[in-house]
N, C-alpha and C. Protein backbone atom coordinates (compact mmCIF):
# COMPACT_ATOMS: atom_id res chain seq x y z
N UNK A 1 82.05 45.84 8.18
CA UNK A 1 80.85 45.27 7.61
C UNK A 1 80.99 45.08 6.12
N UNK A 2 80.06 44.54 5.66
CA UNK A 2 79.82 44.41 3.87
C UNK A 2 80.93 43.01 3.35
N UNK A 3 82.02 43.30 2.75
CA UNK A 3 82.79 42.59 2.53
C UNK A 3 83.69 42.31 3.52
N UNK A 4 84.00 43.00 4.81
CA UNK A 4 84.86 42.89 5.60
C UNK A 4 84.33 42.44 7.15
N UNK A 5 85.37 42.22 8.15
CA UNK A 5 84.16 41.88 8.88
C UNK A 5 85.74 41.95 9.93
N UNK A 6 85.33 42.27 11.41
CA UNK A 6 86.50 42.22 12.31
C UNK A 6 86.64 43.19 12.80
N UNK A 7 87.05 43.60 13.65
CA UNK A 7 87.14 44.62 14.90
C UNK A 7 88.97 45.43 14.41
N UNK A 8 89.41 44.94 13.75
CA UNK A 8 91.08 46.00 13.73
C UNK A 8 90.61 47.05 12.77
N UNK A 9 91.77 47.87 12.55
CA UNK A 9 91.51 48.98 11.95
C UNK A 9 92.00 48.78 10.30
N UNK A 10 92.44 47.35 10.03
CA UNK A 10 92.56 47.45 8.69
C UNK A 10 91.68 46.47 7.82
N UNK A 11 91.20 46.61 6.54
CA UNK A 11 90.30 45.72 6.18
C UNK A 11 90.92 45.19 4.37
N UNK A 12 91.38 44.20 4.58
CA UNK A 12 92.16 44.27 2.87
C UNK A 12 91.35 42.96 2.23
N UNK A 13 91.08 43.58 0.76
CA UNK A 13 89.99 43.18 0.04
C UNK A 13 90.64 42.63 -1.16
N UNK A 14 90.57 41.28 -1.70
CA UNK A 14 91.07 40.98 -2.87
C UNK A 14 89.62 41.42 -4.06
N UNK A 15 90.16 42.46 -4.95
CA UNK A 15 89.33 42.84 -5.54
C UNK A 15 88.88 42.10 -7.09
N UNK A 16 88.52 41.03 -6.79
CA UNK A 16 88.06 39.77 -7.93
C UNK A 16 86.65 40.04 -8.50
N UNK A 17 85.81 41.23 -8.17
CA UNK A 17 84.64 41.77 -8.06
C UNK A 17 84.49 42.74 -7.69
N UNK A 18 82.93 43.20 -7.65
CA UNK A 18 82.43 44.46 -6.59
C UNK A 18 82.35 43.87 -5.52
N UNK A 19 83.06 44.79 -4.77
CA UNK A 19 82.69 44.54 -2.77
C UNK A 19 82.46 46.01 -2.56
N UNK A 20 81.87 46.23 -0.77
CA UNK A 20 81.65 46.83 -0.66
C UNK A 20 82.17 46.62 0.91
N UNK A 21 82.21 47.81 1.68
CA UNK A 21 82.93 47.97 2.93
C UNK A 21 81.91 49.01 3.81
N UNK A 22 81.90 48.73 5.04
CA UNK A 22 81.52 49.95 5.45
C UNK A 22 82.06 49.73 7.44
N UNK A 23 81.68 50.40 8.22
CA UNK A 23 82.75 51.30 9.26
C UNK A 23 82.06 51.25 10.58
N UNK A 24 81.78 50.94 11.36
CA UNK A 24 81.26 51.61 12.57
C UNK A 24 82.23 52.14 13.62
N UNK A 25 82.25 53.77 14.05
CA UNK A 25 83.17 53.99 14.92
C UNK A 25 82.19 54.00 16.32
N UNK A 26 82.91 53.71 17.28
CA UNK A 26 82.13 54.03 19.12
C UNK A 26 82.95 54.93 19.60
N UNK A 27 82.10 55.84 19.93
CA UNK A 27 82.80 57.03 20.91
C UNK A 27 82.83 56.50 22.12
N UNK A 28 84.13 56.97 22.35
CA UNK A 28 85.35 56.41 23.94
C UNK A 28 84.78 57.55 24.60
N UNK A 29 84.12 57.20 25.69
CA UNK A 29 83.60 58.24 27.04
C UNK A 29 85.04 58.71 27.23
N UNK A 30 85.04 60.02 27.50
CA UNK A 30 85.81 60.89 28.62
C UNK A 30 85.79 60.09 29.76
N UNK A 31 87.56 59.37 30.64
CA UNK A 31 87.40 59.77 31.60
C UNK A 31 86.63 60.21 32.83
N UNK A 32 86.58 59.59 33.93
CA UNK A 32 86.27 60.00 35.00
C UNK A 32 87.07 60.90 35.69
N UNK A 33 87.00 62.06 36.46
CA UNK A 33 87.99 62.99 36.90
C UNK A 33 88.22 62.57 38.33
N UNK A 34 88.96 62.70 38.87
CA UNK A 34 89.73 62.78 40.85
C UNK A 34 89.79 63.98 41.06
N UNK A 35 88.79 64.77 42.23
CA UNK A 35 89.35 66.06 43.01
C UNK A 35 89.92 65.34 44.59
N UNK A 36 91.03 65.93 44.64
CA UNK A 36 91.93 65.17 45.90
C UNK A 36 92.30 66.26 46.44
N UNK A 37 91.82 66.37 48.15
CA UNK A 37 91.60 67.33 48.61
C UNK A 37 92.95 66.96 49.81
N UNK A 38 94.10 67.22 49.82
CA UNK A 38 95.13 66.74 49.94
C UNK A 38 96.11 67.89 50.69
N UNK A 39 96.47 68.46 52.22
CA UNK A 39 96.24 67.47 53.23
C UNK A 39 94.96 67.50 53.23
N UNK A 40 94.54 66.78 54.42
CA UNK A 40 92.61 66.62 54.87
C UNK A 40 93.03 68.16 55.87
N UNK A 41 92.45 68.96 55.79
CA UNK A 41 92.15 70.19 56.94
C UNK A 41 92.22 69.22 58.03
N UNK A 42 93.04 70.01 58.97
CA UNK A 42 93.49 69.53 60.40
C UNK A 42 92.01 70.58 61.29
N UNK A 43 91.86 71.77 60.98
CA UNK A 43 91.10 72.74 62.05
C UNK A 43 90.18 72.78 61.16
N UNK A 44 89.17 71.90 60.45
CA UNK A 44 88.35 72.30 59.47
C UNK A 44 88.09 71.61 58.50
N UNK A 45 87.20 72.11 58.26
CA UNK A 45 86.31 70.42 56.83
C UNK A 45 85.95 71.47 55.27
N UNK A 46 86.04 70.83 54.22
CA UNK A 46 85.71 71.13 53.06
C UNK A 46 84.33 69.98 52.81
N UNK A 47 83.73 70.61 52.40
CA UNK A 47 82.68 69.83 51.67
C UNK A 47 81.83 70.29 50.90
N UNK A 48 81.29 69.13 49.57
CA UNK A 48 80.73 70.15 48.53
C UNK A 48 80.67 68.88 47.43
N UNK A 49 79.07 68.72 46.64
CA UNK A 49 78.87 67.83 45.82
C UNK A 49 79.21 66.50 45.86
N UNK A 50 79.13 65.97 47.08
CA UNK A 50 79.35 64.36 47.65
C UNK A 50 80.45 64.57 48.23
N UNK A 51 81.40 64.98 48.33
CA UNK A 51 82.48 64.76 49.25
C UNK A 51 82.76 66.26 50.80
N UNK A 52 83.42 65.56 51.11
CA UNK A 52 83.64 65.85 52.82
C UNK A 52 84.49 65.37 53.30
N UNK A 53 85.58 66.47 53.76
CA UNK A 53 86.64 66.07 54.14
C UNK A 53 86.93 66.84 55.21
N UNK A 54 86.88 65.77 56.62
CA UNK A 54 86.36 66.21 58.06
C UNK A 54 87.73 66.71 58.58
N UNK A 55 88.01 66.98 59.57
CA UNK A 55 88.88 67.63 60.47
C UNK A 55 89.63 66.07 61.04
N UNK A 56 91.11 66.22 60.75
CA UNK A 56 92.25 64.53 60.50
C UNK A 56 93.26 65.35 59.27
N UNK A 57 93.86 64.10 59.48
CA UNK A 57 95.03 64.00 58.36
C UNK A 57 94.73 63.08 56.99
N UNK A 58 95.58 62.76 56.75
CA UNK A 58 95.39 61.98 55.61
C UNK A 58 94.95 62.93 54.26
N UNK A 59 94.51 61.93 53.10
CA UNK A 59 94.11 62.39 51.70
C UNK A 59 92.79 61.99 51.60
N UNK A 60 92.04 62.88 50.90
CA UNK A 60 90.41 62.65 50.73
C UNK A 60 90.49 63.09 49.40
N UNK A 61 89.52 62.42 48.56
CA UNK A 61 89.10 62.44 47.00
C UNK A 61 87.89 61.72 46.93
N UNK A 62 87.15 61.97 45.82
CA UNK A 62 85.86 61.65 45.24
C UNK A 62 86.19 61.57 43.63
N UNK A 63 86.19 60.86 42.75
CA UNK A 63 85.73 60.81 41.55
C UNK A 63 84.14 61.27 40.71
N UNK A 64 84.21 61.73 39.96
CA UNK A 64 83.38 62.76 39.06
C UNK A 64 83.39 62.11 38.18
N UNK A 65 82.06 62.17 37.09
CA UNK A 65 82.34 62.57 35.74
C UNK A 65 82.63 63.65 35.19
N UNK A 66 83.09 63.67 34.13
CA UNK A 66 84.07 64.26 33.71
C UNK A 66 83.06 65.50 32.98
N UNK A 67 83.27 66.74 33.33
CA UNK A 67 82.60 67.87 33.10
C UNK A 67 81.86 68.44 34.36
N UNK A 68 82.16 67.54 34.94
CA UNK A 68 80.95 68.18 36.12
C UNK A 68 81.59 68.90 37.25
N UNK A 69 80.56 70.18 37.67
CA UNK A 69 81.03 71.23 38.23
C UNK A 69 80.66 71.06 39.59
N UNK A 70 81.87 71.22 40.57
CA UNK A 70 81.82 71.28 41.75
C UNK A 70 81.90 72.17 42.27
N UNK A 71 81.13 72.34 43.91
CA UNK A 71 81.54 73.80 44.09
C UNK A 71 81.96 73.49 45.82
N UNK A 72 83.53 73.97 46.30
CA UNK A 72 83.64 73.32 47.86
C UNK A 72 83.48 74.39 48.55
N UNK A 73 83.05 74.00 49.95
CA UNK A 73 82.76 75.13 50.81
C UNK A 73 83.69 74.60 51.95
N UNK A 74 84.52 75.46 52.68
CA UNK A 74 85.26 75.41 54.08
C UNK A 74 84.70 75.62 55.07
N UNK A 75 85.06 75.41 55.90
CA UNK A 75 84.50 75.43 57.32
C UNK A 75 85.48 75.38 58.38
N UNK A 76 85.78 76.41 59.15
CA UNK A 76 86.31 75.95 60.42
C UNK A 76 85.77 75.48 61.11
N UNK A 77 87.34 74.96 62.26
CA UNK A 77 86.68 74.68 63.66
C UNK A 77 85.92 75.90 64.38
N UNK A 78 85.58 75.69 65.53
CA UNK A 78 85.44 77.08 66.53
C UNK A 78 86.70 76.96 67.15
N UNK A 79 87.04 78.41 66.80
CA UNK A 79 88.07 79.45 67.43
C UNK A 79 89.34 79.67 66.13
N UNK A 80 88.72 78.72 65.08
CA UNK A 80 89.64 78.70 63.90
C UNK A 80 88.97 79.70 62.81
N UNK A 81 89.94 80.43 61.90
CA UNK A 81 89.58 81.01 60.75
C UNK A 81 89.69 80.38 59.35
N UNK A 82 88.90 80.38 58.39
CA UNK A 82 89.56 80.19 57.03
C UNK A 82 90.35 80.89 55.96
N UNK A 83 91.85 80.85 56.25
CA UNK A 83 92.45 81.45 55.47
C UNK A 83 92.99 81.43 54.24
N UNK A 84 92.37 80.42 53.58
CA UNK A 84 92.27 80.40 51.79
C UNK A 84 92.58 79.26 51.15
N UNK A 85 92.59 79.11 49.86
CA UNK A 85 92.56 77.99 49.36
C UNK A 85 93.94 77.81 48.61
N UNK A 86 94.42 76.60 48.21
CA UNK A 86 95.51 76.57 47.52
C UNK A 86 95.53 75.40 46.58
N UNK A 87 96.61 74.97 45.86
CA UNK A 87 96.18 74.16 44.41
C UNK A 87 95.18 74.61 43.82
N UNK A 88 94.76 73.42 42.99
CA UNK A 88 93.82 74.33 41.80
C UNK A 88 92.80 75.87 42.23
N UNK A 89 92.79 75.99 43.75
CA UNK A 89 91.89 76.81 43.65
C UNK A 89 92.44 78.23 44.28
N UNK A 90 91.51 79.64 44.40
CA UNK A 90 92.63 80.20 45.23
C UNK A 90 91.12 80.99 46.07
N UNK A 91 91.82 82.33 46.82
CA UNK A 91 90.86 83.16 47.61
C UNK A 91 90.18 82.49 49.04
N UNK A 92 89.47 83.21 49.32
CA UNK A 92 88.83 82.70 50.21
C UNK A 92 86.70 82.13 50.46
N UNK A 93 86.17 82.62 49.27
CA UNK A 93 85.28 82.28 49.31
C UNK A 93 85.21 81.07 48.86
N UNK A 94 83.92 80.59 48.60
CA UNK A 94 83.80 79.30 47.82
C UNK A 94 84.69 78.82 46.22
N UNK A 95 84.67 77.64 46.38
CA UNK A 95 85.71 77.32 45.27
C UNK A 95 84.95 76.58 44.01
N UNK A 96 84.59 76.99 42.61
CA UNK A 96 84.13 76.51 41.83
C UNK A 96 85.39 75.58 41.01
N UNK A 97 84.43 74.27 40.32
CA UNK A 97 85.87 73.78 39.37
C UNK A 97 85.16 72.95 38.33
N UNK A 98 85.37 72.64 37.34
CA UNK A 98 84.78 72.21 36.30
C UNK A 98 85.88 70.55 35.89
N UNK A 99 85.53 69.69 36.47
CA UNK A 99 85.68 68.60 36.41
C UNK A 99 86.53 67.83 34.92
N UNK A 100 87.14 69.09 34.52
CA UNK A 100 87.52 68.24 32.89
C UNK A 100 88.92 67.68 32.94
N UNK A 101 89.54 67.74 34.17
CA UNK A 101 91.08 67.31 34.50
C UNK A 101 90.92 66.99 36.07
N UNK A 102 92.00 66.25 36.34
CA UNK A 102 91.98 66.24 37.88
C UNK A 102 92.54 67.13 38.54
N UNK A 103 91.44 67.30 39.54
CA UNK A 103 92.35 68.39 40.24
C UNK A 103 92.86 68.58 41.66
N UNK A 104 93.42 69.11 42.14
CA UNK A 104 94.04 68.52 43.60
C UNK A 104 94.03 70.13 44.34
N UNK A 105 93.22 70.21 44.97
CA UNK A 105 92.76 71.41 46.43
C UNK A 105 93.26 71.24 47.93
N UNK A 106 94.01 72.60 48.30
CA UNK A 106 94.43 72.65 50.17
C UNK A 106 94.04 73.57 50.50
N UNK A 107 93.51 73.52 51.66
CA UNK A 107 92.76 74.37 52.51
C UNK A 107 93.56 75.05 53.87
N UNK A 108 93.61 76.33 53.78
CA UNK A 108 94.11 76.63 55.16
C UNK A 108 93.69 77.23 55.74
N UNK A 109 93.44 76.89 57.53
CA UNK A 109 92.91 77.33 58.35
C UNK A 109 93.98 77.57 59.49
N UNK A 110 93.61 78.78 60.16
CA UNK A 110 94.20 79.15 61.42
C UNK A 110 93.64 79.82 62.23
N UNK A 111 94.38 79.42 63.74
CA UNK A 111 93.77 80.20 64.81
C UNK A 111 93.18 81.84 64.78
C-alpha cells in the first residue's frame, strides 16, 4: 500500500521525495489433518467423531480440522475380542488424538 502497490514480497521505491509504504500480512490456515484407520478391522468396527470403519478390508480415513480432538471407540464382532490398538494409538480402551498431524490407527481384534 501507500507508495507501493502489488502482491510480492519486495517493494523498491525511487526515493525523489517522501513516500510512504505500508504491509498487509494474511494468516495461512493450518492444514486439514487425515486419521487413516488402516487395515479396516476385519472382526470389528472403529468409530468415533464422523468416521466408521465397518468390518472389510481396505483403508478408511476422514479428514479434520486441524486441532480437533477425536476420540475412537472399537467394537467387536460377536464371539470376537478387542485386543488393542496400534499406530498412533496404544492400550485397549478408547483412543483420544488431537488432530495437529496426521495420524494413522490399527485395531486388533481376535477370537
Amino acid at each position: 500500500g501507500g507508495s507501493c502497490s502489488g502482491t510480492g514480497p519486495t517493494c523498491n521505491l525511487t526515493m525523489t521525495g517522501p513516500r510512504t509504504a505500508s504491509h498487509n500480512f494474511t494468516l495461512i490456515p493450518p492444514p486439514d489433518r487425515t486419521l487413516t484407520i488402516s487395515p479396516v478391522p476385519v472382526n470389528g468396527t472403529i468409530t468415533g467423531n464422523g468416521i466408521n470403519c465397518g468390518t472389510g478390508g481396505g483403508v478408511c480415513s476422514l479428514t479434520y480440522t486441524n486441532g480437533t480432538t477425536v476420540t475412537l471407540m472399537a467394537s467387536p464382532d460377536p464371539s470376537f475380542l478387542f485386543l488393542g490398538w496400534g499406530g498412533d494409538c496404544s492400550g485397549i480402551g478408547s483412543c483420544i488424538l488431537t488432530m495437529n498431524v496426521d495420524h494413522t490407527v490399527t485395531a486388533t481384534f481376535g477370537p
